[in-house]
Protein backbone atom coordinates (compact mmCIF):
# COMPACT_ATOMS: atom_id res chain seq x y z
CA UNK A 1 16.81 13.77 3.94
CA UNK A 2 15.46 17.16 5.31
CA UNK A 3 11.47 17.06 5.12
CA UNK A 4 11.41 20.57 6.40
CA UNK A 5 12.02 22.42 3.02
CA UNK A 6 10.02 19.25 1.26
CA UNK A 7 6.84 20.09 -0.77
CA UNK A 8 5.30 16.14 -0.42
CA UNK A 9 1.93 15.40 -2.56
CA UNK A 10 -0.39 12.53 -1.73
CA UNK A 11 -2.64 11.21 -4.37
CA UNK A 12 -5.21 9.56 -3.08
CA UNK A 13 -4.80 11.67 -0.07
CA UNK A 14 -8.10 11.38 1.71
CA UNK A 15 -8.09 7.39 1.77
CA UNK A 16 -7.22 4.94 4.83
CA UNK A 17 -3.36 5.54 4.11
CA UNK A 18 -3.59 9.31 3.12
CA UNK A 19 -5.17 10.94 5.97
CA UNK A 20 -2.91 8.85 8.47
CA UNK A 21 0.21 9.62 6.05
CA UNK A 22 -0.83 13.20 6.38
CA UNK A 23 -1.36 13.14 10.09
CA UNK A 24 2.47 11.78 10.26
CA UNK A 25 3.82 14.26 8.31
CA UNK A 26 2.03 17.42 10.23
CA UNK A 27 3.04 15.70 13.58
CA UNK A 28 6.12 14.69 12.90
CA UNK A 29 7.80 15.56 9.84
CA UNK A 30 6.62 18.73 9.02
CA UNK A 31 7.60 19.32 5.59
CA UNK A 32 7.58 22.90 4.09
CA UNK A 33 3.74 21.76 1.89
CA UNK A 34 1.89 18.58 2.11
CA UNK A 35 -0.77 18.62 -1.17
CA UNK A 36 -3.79 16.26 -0.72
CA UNK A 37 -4.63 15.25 -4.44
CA UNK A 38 -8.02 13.51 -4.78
CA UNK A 39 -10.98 13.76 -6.68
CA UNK A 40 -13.54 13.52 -4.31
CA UNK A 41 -14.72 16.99 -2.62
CA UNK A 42 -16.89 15.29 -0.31
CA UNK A 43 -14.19 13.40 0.99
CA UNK A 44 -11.23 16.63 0.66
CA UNK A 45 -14.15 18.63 2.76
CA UNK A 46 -14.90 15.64 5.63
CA UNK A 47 -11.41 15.31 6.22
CA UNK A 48 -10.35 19.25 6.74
CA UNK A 49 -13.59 19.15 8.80
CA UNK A 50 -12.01 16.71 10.67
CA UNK A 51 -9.48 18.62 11.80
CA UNK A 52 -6.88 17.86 8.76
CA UNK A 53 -6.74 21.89 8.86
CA UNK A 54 -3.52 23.33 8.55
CA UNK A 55 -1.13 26.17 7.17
CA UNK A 56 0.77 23.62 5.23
CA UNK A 57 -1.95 21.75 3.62
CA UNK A 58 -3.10 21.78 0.50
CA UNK A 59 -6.59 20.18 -1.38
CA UNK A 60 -5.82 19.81 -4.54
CA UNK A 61 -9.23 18.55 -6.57
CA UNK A 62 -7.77 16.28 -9.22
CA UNK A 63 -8.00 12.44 -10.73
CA UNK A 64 -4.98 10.51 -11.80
CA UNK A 65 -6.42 9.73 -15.13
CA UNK A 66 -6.03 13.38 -16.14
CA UNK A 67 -2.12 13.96 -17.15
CA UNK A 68 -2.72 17.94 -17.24
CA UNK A 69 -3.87 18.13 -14.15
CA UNK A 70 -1.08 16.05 -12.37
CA UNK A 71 1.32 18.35 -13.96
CA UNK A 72 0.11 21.40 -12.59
CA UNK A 73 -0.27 19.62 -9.57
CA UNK A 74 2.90 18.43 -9.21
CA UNK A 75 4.49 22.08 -10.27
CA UNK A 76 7.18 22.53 -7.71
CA UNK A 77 6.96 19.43 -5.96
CA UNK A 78 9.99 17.35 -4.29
CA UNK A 79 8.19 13.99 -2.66
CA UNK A 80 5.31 12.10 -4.46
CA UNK A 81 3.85 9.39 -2.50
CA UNK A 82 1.30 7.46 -5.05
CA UNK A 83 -1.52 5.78 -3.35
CA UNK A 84 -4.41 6.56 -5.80
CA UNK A 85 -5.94 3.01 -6.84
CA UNK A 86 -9.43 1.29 -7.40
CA UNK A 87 -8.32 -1.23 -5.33
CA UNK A 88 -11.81 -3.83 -4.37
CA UNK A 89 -11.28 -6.97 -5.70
CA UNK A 90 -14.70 -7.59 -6.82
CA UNK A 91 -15.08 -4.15 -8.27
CA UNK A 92 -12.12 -3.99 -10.30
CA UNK A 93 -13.77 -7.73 -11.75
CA UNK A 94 -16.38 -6.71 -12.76
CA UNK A 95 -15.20 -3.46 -14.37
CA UNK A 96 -12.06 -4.13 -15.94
CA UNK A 97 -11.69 -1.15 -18.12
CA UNK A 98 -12.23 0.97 -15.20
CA UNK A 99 -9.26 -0.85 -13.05
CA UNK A 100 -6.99 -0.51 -15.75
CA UNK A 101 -7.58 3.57 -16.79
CA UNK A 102 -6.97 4.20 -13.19
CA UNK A 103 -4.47 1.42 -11.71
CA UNK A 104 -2.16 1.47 -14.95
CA UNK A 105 -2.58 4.24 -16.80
CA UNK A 106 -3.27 6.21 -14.18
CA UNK A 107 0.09 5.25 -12.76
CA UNK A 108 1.87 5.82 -15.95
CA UNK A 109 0.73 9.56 -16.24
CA UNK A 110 1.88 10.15 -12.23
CA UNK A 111 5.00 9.17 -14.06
CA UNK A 112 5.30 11.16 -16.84
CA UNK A 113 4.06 14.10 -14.80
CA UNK A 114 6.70 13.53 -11.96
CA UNK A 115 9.67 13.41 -14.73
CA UNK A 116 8.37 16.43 -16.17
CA UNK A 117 7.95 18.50 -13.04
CA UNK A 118 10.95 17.52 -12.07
CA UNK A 119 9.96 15.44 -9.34
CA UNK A 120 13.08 14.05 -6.84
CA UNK A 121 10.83 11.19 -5.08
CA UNK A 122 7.95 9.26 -6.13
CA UNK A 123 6.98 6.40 -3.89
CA UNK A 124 3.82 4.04 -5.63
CA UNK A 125 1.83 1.86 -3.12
CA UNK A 126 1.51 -2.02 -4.24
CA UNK A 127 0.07 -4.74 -2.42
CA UNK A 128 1.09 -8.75 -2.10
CA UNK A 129 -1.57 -9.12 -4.60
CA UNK A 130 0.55 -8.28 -7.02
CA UNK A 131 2.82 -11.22 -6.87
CA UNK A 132 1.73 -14.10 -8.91
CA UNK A 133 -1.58 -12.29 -9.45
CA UNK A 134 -5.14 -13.95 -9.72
CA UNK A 135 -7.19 -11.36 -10.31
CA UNK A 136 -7.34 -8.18 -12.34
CA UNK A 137 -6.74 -5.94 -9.24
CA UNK A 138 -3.14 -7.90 -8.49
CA UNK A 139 -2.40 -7.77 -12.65
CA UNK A 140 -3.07 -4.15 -12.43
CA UNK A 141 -0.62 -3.27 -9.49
CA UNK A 142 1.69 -5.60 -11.01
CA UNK A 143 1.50 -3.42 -14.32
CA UNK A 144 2.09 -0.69 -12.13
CA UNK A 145 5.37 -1.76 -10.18
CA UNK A 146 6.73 -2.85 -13.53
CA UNK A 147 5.95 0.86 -14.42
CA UNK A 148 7.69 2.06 -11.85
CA UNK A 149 10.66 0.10 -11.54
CA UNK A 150 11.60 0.81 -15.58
CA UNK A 151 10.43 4.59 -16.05
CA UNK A 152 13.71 5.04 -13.92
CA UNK A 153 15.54 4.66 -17.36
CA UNK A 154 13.22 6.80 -18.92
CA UNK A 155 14.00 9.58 -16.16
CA UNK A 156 17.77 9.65 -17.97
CA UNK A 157 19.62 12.16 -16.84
CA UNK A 158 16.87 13.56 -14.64
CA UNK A 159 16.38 14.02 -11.04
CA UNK A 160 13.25 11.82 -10.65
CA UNK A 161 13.71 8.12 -9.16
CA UNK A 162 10.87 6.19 -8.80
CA UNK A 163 10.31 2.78 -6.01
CA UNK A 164 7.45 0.79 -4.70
CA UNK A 165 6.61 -0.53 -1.48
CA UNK A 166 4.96 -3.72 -1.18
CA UNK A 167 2.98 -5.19 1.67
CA UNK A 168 -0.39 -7.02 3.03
CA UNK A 169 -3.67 -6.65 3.93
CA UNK A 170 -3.68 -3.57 6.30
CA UNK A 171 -5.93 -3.91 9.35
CA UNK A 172 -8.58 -1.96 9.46
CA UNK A 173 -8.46 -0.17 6.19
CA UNK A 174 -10.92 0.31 3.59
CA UNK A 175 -12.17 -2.95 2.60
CA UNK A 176 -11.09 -4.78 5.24
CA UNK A 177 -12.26 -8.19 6.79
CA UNK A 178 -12.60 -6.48 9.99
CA UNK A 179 -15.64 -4.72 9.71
CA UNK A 180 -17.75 -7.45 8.05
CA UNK A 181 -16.61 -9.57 10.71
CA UNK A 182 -17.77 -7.01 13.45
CA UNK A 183 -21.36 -7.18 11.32
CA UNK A 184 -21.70 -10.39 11.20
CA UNK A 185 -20.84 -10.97 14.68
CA UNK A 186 -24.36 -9.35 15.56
CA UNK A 187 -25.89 -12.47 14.03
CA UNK A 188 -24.14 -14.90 16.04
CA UNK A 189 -22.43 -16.13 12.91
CA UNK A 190 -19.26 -15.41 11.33
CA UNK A 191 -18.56 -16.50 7.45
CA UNK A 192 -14.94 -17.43 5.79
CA UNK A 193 -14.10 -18.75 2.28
CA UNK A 194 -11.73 -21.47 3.48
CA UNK A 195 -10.29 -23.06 6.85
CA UNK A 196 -6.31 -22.66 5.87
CA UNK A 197 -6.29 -19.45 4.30
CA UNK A 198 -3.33 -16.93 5.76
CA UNK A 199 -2.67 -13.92 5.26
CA UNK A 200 -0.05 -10.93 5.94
CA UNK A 201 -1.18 -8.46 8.36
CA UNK A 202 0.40 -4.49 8.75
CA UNK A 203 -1.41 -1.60 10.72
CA UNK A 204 -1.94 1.58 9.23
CA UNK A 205 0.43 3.24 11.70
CA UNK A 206 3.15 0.57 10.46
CA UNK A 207 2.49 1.36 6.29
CA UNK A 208 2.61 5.04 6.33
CA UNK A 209 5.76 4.86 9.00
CA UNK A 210 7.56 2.24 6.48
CA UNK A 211 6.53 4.00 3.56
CA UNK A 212 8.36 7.75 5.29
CA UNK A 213 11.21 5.87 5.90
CA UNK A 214 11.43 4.15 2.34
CA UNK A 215 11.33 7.95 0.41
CA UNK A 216 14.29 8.57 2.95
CA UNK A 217 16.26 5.31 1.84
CA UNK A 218 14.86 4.87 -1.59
CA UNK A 219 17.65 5.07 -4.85
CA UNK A 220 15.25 4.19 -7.56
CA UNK A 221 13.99 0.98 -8.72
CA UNK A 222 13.42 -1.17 -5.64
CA UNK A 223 10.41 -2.60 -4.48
CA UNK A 224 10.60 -2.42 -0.32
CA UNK A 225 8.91 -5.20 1.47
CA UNK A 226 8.94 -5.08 5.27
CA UNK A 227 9.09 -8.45 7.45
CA UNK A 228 5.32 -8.51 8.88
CA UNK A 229 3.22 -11.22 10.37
CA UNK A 230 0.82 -13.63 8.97
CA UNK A 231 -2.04 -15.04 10.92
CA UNK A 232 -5.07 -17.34 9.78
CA UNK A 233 -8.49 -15.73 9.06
CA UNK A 234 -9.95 -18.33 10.99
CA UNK A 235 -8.07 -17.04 13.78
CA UNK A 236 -8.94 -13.67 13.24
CA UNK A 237 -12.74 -14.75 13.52
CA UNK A 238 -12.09 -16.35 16.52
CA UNK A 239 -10.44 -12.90 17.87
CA UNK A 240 -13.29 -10.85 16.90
CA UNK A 241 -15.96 -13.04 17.91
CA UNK A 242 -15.12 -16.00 19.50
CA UNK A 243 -18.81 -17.18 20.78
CA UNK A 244 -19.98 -16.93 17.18
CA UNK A 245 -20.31 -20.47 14.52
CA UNK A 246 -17.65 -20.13 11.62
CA UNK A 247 -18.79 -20.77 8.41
CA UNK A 248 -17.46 -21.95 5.48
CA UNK A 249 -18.98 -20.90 2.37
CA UNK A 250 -15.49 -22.34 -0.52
CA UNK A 251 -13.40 -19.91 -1.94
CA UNK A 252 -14.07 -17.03 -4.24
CA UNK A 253 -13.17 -16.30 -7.71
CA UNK A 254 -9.56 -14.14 -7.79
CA UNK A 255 -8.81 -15.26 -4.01
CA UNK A 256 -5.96 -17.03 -3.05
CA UNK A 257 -5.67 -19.26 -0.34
CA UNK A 258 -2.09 -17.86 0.65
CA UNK A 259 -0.62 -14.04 -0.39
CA UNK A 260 2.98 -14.18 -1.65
CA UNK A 261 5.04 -10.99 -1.06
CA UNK A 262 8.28 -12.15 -2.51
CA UNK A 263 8.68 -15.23 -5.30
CA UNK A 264 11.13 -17.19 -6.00
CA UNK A 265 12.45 -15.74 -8.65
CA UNK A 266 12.27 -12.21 -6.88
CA UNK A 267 14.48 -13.45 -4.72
CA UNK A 268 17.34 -13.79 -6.91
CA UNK A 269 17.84 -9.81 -6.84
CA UNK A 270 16.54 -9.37 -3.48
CA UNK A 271 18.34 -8.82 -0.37
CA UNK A 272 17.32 -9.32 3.19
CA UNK A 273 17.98 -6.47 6.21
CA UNK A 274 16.71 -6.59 9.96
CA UNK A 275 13.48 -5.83 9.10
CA UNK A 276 12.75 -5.84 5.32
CA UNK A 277 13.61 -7.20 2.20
CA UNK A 278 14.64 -5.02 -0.45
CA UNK A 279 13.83 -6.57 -4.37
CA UNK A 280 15.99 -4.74 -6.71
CA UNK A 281 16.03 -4.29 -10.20
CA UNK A 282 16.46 -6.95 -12.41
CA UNK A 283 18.65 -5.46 -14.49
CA UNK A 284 20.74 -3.17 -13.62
CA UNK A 285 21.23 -0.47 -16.39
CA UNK A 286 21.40 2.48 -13.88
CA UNK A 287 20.87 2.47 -10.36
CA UNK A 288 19.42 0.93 -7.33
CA UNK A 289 21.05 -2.36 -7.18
CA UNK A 290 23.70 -1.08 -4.89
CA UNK A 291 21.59 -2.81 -1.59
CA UNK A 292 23.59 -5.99 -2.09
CA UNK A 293 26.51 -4.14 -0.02
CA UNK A 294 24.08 -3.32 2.96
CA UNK A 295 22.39 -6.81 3.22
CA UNK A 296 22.53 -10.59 2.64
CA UNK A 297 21.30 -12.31 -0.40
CA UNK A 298 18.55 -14.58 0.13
CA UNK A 299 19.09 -18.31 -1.26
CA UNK A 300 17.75 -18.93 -4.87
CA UNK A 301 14.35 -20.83 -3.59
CA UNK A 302 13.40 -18.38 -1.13
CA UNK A 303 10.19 -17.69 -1.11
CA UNK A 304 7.92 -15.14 1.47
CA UNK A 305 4.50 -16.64 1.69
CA UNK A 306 1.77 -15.81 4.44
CA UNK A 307 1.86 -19.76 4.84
CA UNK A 308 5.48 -20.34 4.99
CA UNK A 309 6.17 -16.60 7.28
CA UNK A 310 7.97 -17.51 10.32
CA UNK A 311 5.89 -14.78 12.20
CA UNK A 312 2.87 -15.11 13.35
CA UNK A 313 0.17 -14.07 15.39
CA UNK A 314 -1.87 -15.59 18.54
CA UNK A 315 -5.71 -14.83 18.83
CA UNK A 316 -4.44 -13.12 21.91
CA UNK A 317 -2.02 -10.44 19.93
CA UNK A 318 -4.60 -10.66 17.13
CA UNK A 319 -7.50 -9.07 19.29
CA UNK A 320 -5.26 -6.77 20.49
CA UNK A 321 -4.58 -5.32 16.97
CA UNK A 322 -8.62 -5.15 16.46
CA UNK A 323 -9.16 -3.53 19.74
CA UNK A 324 -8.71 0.18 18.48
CA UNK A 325 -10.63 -0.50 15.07
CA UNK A 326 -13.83 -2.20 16.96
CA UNK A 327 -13.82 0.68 19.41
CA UNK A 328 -14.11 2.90 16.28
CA UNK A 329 -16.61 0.81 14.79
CA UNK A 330 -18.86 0.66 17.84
CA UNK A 331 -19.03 4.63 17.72
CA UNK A 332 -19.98 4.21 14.12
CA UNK A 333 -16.86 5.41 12.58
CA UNK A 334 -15.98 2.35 10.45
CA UNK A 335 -17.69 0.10 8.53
């Protein structure tokens, strides 16, 4: 795949993942157009302020919940990347209605927009949350994969494919663990829901790079999920603040203790290469189930939990990951 004559749009482009995606494709990629679509000025203004300032940029003022505007957005467009989402746990709780306009039908008009513009590429975001969900955020993305993974029969004899990548918590990011920890490490005390609990961890420079390489690879239909550590949150208290007293206050409503990126009966259509598992469609009415040649199929009880993940990471790797993200938090640019 040539990026150079690509026009790629981001929705949700001035998040955590959308300014770094867009910093990767203006460094490296340099496609012909990169469109940030987001409906925050504030936000489209702060980040070209920042220095997100260039010829091939584009702020496009927009929300996912309005189907005309995606489709003049997406006018002449060849790479979606779909990372638009009301994605807080808590929030999305305690306003369902909200979660679901934007998460799920939100999702469903980038579709019908991309299969009308004529759209090659559309790449949607998910999260382990998804699998097995608990709460209304992980029954939302899972609406949303299932979205994506079918509308690739509704594309027909059109150009437009539509996958997903899936993966964990990403350090550092908008709502992340990180910062509260940092805060609360002023107090000399440090607070966790439970003892055991894992999760998978991916930087923000490993997402967006995983996510380029999955529009290259991408047929339509698969769900992408790359091979990334787990570590204990107790363990990541003791990397951030190792002096302070760990608390344990139970766990919360719509919190698991362990994240599940692939289930057992996932696995049955999944594959396994060097570094990522590919989940392909159950069915397979058109395409994208053609990974079975490229990788090995994973045995019928397979299952990829944070708990059960045979990589993980020491306190000492851990606070090297949080390094960067407390720097930027001590010059008050997180949290």
């Amino acid at each position: 795949m040539n990026w150079n004559d690509k026009v790629v749009l981001i929705t949700g482009g001035t998040g955590s993942f959308g300014k770094r995606f867009v910093k990767l494709m203006l460094e490296e990629y340099h496609p012909a157009k990169i469109i940030v679509f987001s409906r925050d000025e504030l936000k489209q203004h702060e980040m070209r302020a920042s220095g997100y300032d260039h010829p091939s940029l584009r702020y496009f003022i927009g929300d996912i919940r309005d189907q005309e505007r995606l489709r003049r957005a997406f006018h002449g467009v060849d790479v979606v990347v779909h990372a638009a989402a009301l994605k807080q746990v808590p929030a999305c709780e305690y306003n369902p209605m909200e979660a679901i306009k934007t998460n799920i039908l939100g999702s469903s008009n980038v579709i019908d927009a991309a299969i009308d513009a004529g759209v090659s590429k559309v790449l949607a975001l998910s999260t382990d949350k998804a699998v097995s969900p608990v709460n209304l955020y992980g029954a939302t993305k899972l609406a949303a994969e299932k979205l994506f993974v079918q509308s690739n029969a509704y594309a027909g004899g059109k150009a437009t494919r539509f996958s997903c990548v899936r993966y964990g918590n990403v350090v550092g990011s908008r709502g992340s663990v990180v910062p509260v920890f940092l805060k609360q490490r002023e107090q000399g005390q440090l607070t966790i829901t439970d003892s055991r609990m894992t999760r998978f961890w991916i930087s923000l420079e490993q997402g967006v790079r995983f996510v380029a390489r999955c529009v290259e690879e991408m047929h339509g239909g698969e769900v992408f999920v790359p091979k990334i550590p787990s570590m204990t949150v107790e363990d990541l208290g003791k990397a951030i603040a190792p002096d302070a007293e760990i608390n344990v206050i139970g766990i919360r409503p719509g919190e698991k203790l362990h994240e599940v990126l692939i289930s057992e009966d996932e696995a049955r259509t999944a594959v396994e290469l060097d570094d990522m598992f590919v989940v392909q469609p159950a069915e397979a009415l058109w395409f994208g189930r053609d990974w079975e040649s490229k990788g090995n199929k994973l045995a019928d009880d397979f299952r990829y939990a944070s708990n059960n993940n045979v990589e993980w990471l020491s306190v000492d790797q851990i606070q090297k990951i949080v390094a960067p993200i407390e720097e930027a938090y001590n010059k008050g640019q997180l949290g």
